[in-house]
C-alpha atoms as a PDB file:
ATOM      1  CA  UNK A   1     -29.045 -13.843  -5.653  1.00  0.00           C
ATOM      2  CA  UNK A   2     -30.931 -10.513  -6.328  1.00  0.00           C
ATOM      3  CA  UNK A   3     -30.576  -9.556  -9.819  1.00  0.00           C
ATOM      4  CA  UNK A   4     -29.066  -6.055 -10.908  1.00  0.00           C
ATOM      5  CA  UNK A   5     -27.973  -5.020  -7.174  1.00  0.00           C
ATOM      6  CA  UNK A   6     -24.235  -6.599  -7.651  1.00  0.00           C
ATOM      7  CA  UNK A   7     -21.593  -4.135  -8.557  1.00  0.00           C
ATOM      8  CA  UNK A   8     -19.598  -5.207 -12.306  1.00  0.00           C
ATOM      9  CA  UNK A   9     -16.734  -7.604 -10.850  1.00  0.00           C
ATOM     10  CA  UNK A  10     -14.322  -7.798 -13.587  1.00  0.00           C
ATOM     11  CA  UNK A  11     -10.276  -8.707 -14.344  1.00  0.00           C
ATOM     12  CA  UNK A  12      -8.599  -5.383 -13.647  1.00  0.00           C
ATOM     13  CA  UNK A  13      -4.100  -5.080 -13.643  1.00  0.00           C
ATOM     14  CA  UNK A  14      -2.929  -3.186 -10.500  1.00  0.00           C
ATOM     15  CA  UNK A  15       0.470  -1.668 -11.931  1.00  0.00           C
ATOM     16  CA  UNK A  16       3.073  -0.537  -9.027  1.00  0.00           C
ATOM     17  CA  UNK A  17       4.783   2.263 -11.022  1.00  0.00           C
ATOM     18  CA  UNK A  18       8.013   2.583  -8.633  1.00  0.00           C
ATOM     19  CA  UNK A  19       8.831  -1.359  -8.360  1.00  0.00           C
ATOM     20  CA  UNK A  20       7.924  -2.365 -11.923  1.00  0.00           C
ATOM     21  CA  UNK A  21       5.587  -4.710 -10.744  1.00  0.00           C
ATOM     22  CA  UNK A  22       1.562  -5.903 -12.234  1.00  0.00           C
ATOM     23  CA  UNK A  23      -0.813  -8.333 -11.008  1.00  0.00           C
ATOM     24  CA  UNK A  24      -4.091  -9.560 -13.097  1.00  0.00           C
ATOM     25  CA  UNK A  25      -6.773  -9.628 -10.861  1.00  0.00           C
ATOM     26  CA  UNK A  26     -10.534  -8.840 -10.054  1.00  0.00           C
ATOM     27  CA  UNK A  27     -12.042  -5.891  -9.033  1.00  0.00           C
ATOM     28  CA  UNK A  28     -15.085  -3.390  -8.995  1.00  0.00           C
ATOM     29  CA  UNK A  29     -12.581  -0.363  -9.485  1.00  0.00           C
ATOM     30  CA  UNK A  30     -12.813   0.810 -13.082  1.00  0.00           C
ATOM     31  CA  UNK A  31     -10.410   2.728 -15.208  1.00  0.00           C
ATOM     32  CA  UNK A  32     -10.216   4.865 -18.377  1.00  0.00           C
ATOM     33  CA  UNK A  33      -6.421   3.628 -19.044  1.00  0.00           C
ATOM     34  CA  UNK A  34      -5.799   0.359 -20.455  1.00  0.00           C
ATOM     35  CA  UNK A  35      -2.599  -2.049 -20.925  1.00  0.00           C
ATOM     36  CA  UNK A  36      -2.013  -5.176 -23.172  1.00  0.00           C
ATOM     37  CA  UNK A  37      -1.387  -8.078 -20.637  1.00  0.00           C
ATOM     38  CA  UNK A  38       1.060 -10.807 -21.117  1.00  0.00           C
ATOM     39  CA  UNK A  39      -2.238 -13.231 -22.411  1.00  0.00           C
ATOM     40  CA  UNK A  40      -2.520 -10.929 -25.466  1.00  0.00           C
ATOM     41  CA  UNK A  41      -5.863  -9.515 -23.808  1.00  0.00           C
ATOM     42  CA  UNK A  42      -6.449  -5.978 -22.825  1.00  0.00           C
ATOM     43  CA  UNK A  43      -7.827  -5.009 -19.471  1.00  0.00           C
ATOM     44  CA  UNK A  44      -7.870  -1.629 -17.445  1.00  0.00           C
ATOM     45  CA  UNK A  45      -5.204  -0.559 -15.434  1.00  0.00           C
ATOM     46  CA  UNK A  46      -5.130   1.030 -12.350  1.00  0.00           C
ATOM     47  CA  UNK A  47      -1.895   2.725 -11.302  1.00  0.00           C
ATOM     48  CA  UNK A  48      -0.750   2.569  -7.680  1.00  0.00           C
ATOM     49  CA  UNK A  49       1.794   4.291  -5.824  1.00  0.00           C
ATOM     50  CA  UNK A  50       2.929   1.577  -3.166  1.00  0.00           C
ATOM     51  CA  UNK A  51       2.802  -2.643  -2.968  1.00  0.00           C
ATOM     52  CA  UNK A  52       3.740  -5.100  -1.473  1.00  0.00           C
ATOM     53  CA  UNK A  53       6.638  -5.132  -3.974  1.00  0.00           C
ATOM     54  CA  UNK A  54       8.094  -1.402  -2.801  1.00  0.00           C
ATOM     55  CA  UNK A  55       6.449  -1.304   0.582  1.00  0.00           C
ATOM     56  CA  UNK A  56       9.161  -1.464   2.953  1.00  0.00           C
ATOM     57  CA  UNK A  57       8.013  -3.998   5.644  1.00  0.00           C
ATOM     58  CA  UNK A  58       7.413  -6.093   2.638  1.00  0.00           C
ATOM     59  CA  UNK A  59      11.007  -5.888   0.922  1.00  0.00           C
ATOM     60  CA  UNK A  60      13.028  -6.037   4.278  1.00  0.00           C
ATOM     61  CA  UNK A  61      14.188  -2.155   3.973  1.00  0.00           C
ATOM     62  CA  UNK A  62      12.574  -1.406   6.609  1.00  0.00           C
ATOM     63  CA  UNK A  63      14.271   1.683   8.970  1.00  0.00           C
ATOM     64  CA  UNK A  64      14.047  -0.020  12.682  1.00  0.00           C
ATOM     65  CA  UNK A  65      13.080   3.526  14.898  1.00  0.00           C
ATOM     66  CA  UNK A  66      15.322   3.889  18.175  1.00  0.00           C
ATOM     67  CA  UNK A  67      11.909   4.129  20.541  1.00  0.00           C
ATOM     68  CA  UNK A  68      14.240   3.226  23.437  1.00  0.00           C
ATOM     69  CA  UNK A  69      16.614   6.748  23.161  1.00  0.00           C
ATOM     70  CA  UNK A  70      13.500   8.863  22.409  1.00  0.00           C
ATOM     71  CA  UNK A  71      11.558   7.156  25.566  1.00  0.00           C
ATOM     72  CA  UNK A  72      14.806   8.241  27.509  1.00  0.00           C
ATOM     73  CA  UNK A  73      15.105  11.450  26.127  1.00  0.00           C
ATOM     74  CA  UNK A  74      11.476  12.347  27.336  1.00  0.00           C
ATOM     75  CA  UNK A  75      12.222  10.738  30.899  1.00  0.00           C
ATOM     76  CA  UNK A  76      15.375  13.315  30.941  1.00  0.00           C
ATOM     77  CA  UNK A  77      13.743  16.579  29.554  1.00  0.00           C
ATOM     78  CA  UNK A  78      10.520  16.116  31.840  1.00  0.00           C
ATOM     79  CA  UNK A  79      12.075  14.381  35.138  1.00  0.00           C
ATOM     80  CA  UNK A  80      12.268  17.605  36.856  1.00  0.00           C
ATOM     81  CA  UNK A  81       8.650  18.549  36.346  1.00  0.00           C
ATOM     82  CA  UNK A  82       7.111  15.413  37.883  1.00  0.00           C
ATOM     83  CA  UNK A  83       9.689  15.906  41.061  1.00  0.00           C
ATOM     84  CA  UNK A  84       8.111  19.291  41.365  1.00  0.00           C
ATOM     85  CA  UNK A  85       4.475  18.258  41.497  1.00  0.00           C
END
């Protein structure tokens, strides 16, 4: 490997603010903010607004859309149209 072309690949916590959730991991992402993590160690902290902790596909909250009723809806409201054409 080249040296000095690689960006700094250090430990980094990603901190989900609305599930109460952290994970230690690696990253090139950099941050002013800092936390004490559970090792006694303190790394930067980058705060993010959705995981997979509070994304709903993830959790199992996810709203199922009716695509069938809106499909039929737009077959109904534009039927007479296509018979004119």
């Amino acid at each position: 490997m080249k040296n000095d072309i690689h960006p700094d690949y250090h430990p980094i916590v990603f901190r989900d603010i609305s599930a109460n959730f952290s994970i230690l991991t690696k990253s090139t992402l950099t941050s002013d903010a800092t936390v004490e993590w559970e090792d006694g160690n303190t790394y930067p902290v980058v705060d993010v607004d959705i995981s997979a902790a509070s994304h709903p596909f993830y959790t199992g909250k996810q709203k199922i859309m009716d695509t069938a009723g809106r499909v039929e809806k737009f077959r109904r409201r534009y039927a007479k149209s296509g018979e004119n054409a």
